[in-house]
C-alpha atoms as a PDB file:
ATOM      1  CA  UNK A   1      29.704 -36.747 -15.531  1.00  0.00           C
ATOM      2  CA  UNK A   2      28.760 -36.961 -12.323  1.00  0.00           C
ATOM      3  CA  UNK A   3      30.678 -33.939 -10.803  1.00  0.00           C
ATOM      4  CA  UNK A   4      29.109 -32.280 -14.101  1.00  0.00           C
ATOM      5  CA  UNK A   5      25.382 -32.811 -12.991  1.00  0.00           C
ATOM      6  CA  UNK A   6      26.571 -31.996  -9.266  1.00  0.00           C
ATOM      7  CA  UNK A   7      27.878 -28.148 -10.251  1.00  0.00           C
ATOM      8  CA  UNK A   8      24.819 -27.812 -12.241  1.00  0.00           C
ATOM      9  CA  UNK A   9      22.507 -28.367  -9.470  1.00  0.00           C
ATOM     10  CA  UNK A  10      24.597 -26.317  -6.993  1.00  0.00           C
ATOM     11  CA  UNK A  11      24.218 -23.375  -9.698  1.00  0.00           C
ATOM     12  CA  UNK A  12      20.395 -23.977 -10.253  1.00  0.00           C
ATOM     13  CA  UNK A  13      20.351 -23.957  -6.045  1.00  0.00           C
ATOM     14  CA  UNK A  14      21.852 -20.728  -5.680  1.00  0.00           C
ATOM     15  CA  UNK A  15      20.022 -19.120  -8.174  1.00  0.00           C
ATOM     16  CA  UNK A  16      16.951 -19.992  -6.911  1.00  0.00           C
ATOM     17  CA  UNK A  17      17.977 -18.822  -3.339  1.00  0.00           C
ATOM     18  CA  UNK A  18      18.920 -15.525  -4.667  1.00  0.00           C
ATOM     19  CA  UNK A  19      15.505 -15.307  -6.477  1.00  0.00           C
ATOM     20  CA  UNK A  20      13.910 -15.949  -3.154  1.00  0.00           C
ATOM     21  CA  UNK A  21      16.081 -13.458  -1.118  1.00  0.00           C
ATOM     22  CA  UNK A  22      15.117 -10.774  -3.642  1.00  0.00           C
ATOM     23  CA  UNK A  23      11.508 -11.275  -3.376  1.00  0.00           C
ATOM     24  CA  UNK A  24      11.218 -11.051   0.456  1.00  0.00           C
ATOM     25  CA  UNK A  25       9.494  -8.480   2.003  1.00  0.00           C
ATOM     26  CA  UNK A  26      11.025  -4.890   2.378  1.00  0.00           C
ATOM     27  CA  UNK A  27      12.906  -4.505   5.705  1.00  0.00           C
ATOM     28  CA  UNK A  28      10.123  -3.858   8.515  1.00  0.00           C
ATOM     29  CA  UNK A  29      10.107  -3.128  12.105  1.00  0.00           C
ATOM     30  CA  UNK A  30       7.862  -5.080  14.210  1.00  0.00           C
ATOM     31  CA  UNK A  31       4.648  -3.059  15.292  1.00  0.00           C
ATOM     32  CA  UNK A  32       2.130  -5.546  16.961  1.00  0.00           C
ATOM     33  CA  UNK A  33       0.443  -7.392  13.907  1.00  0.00           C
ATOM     34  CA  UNK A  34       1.391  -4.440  11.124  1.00  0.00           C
ATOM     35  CA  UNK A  35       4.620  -2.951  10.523  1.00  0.00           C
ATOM     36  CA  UNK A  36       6.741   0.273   9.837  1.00  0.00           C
ATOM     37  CA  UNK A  37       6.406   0.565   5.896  1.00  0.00           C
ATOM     38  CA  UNK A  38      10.067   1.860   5.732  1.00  0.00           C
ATOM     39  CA  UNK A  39       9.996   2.103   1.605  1.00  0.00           C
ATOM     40  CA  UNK A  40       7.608   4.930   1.941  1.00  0.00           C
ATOM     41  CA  UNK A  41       9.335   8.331   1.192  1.00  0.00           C
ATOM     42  CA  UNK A  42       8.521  11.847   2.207  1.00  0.00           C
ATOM     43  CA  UNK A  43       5.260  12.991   1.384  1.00  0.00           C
ATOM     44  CA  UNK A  44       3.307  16.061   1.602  1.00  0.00           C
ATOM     45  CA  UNK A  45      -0.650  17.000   0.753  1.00  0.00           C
ATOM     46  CA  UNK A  46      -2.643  19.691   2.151  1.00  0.00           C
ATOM     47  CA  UNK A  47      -5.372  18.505   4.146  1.00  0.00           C
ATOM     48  CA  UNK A  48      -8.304  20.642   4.537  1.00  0.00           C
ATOM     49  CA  UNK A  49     -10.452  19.865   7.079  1.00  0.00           C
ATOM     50  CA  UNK A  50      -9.374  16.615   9.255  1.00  0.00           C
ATOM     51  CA  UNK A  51     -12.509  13.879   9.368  1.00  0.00           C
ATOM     52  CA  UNK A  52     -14.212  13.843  12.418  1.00  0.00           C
ATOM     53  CA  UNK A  53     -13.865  10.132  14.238  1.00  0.00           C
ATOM     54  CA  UNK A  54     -15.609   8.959  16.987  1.00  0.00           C
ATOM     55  CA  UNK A  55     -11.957   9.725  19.056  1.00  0.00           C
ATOM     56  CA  UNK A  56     -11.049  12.779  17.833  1.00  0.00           C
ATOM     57  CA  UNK A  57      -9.868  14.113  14.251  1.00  0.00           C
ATOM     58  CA  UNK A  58      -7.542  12.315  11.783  1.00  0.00           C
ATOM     59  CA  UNK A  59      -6.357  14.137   8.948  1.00  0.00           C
ATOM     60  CA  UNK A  60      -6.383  12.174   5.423  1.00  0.00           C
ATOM     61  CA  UNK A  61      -6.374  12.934   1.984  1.00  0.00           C
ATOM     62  CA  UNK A  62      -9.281  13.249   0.166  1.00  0.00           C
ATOM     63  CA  UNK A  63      -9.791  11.432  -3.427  1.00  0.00           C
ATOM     64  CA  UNK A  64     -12.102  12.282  -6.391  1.00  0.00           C
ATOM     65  CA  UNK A  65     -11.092   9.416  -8.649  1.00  0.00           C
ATOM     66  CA  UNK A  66      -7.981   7.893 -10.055  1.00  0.00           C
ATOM     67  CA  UNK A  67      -7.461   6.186 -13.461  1.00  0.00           C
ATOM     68  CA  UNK A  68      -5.404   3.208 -15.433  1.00  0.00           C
ATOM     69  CA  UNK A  69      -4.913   1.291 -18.467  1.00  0.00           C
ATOM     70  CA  UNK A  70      -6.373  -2.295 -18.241  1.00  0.00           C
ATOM     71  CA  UNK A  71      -3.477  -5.059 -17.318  1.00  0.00           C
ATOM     72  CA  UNK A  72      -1.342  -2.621 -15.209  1.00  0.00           C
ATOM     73  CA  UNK A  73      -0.516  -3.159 -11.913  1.00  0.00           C
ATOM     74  CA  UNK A  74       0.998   0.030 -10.650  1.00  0.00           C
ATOM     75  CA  UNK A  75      -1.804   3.105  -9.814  1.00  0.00           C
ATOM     76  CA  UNK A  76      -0.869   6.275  -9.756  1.00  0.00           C
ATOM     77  CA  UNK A  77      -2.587   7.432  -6.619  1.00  0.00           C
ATOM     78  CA  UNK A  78      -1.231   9.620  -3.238  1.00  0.00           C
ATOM     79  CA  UNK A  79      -1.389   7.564  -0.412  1.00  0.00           C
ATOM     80  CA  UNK A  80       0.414   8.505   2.561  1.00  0.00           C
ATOM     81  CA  UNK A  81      -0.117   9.731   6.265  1.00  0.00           C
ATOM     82  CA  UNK A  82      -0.266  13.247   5.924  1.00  0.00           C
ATOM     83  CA  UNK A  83       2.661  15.562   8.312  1.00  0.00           C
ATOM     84  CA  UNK A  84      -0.465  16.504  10.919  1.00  0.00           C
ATOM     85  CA  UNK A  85      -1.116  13.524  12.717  1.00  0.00           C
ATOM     86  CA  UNK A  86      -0.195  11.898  15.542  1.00  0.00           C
ATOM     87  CA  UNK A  87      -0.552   8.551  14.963  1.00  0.00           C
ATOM     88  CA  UNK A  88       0.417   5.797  12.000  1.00  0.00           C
ATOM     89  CA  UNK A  89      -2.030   5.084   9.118  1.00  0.00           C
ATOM     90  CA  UNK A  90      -2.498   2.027   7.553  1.00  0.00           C
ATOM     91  CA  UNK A  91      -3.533   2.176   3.990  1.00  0.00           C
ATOM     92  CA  UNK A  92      -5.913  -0.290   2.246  1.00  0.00           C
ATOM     93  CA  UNK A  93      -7.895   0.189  -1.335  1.00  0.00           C
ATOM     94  CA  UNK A  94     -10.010  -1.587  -1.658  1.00  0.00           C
ATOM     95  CA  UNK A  95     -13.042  -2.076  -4.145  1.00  0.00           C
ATOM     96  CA  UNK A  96     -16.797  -1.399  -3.167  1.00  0.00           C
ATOM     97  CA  UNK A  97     -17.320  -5.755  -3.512  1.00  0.00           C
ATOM     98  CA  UNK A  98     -14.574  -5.846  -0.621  1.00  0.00           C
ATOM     99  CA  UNK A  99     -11.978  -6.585  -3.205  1.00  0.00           C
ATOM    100  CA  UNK A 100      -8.169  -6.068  -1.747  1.00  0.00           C
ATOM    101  CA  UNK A 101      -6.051  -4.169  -4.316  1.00  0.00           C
ATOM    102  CA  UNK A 102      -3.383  -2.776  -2.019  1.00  0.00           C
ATOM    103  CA  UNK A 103      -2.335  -2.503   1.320  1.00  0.00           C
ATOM    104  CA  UNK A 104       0.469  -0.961   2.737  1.00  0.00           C
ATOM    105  CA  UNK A 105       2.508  -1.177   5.955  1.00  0.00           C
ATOM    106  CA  UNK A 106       2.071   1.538   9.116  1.00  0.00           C
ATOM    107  CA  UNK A 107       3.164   5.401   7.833  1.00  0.00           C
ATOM    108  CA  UNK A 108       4.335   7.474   9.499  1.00  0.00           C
ATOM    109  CA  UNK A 109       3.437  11.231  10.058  1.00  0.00           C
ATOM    110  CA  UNK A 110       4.665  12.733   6.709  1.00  0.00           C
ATOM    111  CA  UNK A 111       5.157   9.353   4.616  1.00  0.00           C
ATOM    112  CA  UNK A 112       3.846   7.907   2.160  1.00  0.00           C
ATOM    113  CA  UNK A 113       3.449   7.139  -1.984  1.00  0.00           C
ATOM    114  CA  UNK A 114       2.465   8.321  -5.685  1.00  0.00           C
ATOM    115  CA  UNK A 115       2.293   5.438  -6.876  1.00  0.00           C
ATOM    116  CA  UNK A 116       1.178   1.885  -5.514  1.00  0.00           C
ATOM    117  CA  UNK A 117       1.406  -1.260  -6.946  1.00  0.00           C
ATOM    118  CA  UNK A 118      -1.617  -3.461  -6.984  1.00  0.00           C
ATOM    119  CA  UNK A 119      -1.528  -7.192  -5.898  1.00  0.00           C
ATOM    120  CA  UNK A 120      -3.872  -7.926  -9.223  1.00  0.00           C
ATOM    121  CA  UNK A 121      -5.452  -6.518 -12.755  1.00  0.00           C
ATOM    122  CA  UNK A 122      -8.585  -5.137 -13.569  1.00  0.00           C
ATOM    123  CA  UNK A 123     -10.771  -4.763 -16.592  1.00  0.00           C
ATOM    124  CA  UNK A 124     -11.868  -1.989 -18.225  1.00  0.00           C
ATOM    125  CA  UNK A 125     -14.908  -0.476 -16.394  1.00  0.00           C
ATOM    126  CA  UNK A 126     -15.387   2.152 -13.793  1.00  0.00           C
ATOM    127  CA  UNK A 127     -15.265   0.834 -10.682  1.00  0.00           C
ATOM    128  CA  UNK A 128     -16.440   2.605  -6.908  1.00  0.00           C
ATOM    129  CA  UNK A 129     -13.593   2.243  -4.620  1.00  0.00           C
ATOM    130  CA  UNK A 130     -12.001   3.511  -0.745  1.00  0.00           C
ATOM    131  CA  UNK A 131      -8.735   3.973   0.411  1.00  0.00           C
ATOM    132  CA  UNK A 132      -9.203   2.910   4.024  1.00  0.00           C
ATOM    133  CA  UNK A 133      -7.051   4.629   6.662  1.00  0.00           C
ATOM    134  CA  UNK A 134      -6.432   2.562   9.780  1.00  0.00           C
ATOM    135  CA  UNK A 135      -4.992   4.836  12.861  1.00  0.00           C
ATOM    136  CA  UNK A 136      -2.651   3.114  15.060  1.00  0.00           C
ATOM    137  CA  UNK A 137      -1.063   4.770  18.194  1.00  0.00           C
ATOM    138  CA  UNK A 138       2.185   5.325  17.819  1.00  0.00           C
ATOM    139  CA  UNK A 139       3.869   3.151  20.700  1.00  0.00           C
ATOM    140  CA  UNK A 140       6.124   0.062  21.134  1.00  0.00           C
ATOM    141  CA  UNK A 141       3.204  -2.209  20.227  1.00  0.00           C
ATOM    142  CA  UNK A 142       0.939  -0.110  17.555  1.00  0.00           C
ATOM    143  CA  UNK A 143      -2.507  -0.758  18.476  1.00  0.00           C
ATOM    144  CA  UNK A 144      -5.869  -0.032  16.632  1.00  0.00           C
ATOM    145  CA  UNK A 145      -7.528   3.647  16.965  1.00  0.00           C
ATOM    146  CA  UNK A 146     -10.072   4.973  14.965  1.00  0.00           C
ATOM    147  CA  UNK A 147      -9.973   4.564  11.105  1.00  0.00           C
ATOM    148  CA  UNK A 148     -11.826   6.480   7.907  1.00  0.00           C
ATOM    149  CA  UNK A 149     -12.703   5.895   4.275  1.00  0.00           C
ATOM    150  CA  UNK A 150     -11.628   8.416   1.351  1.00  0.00           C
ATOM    151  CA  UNK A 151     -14.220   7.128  -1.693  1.00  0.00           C
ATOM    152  CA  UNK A 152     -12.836   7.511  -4.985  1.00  0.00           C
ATOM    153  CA  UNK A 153     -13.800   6.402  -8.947  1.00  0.00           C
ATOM    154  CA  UNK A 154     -11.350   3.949 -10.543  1.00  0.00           C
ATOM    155  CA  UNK A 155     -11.974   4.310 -14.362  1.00  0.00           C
ATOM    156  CA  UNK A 156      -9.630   1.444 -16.160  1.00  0.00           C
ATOM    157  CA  UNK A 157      -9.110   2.518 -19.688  1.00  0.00           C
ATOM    158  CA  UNK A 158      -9.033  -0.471 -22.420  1.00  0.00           C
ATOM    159  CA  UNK A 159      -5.485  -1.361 -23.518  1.00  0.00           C
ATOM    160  CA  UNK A 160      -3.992   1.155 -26.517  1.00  0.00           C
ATOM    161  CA  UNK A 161      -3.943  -1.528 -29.660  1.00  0.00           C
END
C-alpha cells in the first residue's frame, strides 16, 4: 500500500516537473537587462520614412489600427525590427492608461512577428493604444538608445454567440 502511494507521488512529481520545464521561458541570450527574442522569425515591412529621434533615425512600422474578438489573447499585429536598422528593438503595446499587453524580447534587424500573444483579455470597446520601440545598441551588453511610439486603434469585437 505503501509502495502504491509512493509510485503515485513519484508520477504526480514528474509530471508536474515536466509541466514546469514546458512553461519556461523560450531560450534567450543574455543582453544586459533584455534579451535576444530568438522565437522571432524573418520579417519584412516597407518602411517609409524612418522617425526622426533625438540621435538619429530609427526605422519602424507604422500602425493605423488592429482588431480582435473579446476573450482572445493572440493579436494579429506586425511587430518586428524592420531589415534597415542598426540596432535591436524592443517591442511593448501598450494601452493609452499605461496598460502592458505585450512585450517582447530584443529583435534583431529583420525579425520579428504577425501575431503576438497578449499577457491578458479585453472587452469589447475601442481602445487608443502604442507599440513602443525601444533601440538598443547592438553590443555585448545591449544598452538603451533612443526609442519611438507607433499609435494605433484596438477595436475588440463582442464574442460571435
Amino acid at each position: 500500500m505503501i509502495g502504491c502511494i509512493l509510485v503515485v507521488f513519484l508520477l504526480a512529481l514528474a509530471v508536474a516537473a515536466g509541466v514546469l520545464y514546458a512553461r519556461r521561458p523560450a531560450e534567450a541570450q543574455p543582453g544586459g537587462n533584455a534579451y535576444v527574442d530568438q522565437s522571432a522569425g524573418d520579417w519584412e515591412v516597407q518602411v517609409e520614412t524612418p522617425e526622426e529621434t533625438e540621435l538619429g533615425k530609427m526605422l519602424i512600422p507604422g500602425y493605423g489600427g488592429a482588431t480582435m474578438r473579446e476573450g482572445d489573447t493572440t493579436l494579429s499585429l506586425r511587430v518586428g525590427n524592420p531589415e534597415g536598422n542598426t540596432c535591436y528593438l524592443k517591442a511593448t503595446l501598450q494601452l493609452e492608461d499605461g496598460t502592458v499587453l505585450y512585450e517582447s524580447g530584443l529583435l534583431e534587424p529583420g525579425k520579428g512577428f504577425e501575431q503576438i500573444p497578449l499577457n491578458q483579455t479585453l472587452a469589447a470597446g475601442v481602445y487608443q493604444a502604442a507599440v513602443h520601440y525601444q533601440g538598443y545598441a547592438m553590443e555585448d551588453q545591449p544598452q538603451a538608445m533612443n526609442s519611438c511610439d507607433s499609435a494605433l486603434t484596438l477595436t475588440v469585437l463582442e464574442q460571435e454567440r
